[in-house]
Protein backbone atom coordinates (compact mmCIF):
# COMPACT_ATOMS: atom_id res chain seq x y z
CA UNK A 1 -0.81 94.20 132.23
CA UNK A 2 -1.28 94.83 136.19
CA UNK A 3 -1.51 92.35 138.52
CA UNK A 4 -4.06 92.67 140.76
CA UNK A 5 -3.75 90.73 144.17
CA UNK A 6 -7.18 90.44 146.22
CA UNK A 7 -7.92 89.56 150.02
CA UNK A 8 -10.26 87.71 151.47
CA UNK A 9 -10.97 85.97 154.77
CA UNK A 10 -10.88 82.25 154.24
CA UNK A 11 -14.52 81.36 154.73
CA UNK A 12 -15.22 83.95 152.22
CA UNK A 13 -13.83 82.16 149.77
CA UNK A 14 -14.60 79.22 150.22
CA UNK A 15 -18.52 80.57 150.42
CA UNK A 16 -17.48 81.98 146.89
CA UNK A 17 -16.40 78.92 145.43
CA UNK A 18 -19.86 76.71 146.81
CA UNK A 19 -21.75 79.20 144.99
CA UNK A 20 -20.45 77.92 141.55
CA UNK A 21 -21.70 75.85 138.98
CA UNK A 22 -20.11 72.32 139.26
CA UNK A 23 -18.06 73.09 135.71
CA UNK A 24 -16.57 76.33 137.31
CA UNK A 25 -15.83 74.40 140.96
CA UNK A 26 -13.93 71.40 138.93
CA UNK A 27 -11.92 74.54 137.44
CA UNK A 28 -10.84 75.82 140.48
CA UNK A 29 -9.89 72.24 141.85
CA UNK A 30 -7.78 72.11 138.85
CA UNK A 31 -6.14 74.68 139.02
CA UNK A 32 -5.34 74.10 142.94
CA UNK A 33 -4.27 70.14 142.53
CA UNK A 34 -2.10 69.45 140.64
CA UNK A 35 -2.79 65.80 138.95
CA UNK A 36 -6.38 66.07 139.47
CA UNK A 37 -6.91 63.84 135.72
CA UNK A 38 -4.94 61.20 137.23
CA UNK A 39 -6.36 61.30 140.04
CA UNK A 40 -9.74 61.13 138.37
CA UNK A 41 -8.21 58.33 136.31
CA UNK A 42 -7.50 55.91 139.25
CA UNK A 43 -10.86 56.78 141.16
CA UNK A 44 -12.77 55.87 137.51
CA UNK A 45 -10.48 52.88 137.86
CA UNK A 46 -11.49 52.07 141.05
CA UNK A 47 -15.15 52.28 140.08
CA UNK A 48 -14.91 49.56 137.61
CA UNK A 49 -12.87 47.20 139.38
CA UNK A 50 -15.51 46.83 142.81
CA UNK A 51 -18.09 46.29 140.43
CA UNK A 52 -16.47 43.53 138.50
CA UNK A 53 -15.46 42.33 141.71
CA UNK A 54 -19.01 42.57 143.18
CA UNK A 55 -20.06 41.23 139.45
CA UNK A 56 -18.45 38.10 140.20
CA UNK A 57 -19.62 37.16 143.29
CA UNK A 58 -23.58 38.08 141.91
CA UNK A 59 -23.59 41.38 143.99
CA UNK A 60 -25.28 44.69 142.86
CA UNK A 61 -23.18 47.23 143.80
CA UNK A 62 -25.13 50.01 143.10
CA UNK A 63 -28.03 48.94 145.15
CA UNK A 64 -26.15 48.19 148.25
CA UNK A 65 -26.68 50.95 151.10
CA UNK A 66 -23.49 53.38 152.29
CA UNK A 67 -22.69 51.28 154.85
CA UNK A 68 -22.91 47.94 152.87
CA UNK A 69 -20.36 48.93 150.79
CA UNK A 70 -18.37 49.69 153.34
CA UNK A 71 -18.53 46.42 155.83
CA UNK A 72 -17.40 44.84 151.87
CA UNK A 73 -14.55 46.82 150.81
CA UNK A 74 -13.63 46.43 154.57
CA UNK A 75 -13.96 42.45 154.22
CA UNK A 76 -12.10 42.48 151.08
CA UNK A 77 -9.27 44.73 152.62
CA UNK A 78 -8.99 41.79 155.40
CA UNK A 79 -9.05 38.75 153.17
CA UNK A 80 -6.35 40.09 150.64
């Protein structure tokens, strides 16, 4: 079997690749980084463990705005 090698300009690409389904685009990230499940894995991780923290001290975290979450992963960064 050939190999067939195509070119395209960068932004062409990358227009090609937005146009996918979400299934096909988490293919191609796959296939382009390398330890994307563990990856996954540790942000799933990561998930869980601000919401038990946030659990604990009676805190929703789902309902708290973008930048609420930040100012307390920030304040939790600083008191560790």
């Amino acid at each position: 079997m050939a190999t067939v090698t195509l070119e395209a300009p960068e932004s062409q690409l990358v227009q090609w690749v937005q146009q996918l389904p979400p299934s096909a685009k988490q293919s191609v990230l796959r296939a382009l980084i390398s330890g994307l499940d563990d990856l996954e894995s540790l942000i799933d991780y990561g998930n869980e463990r601000i919401r038990e923290i946030c659990a604990q001290r009676g805190i929703d975290w789902d309902k708290l705005s973008e930048d609420e979450r930040q100012r307390l992963v920030d304040d939790l960064l600083h008191k560790a």
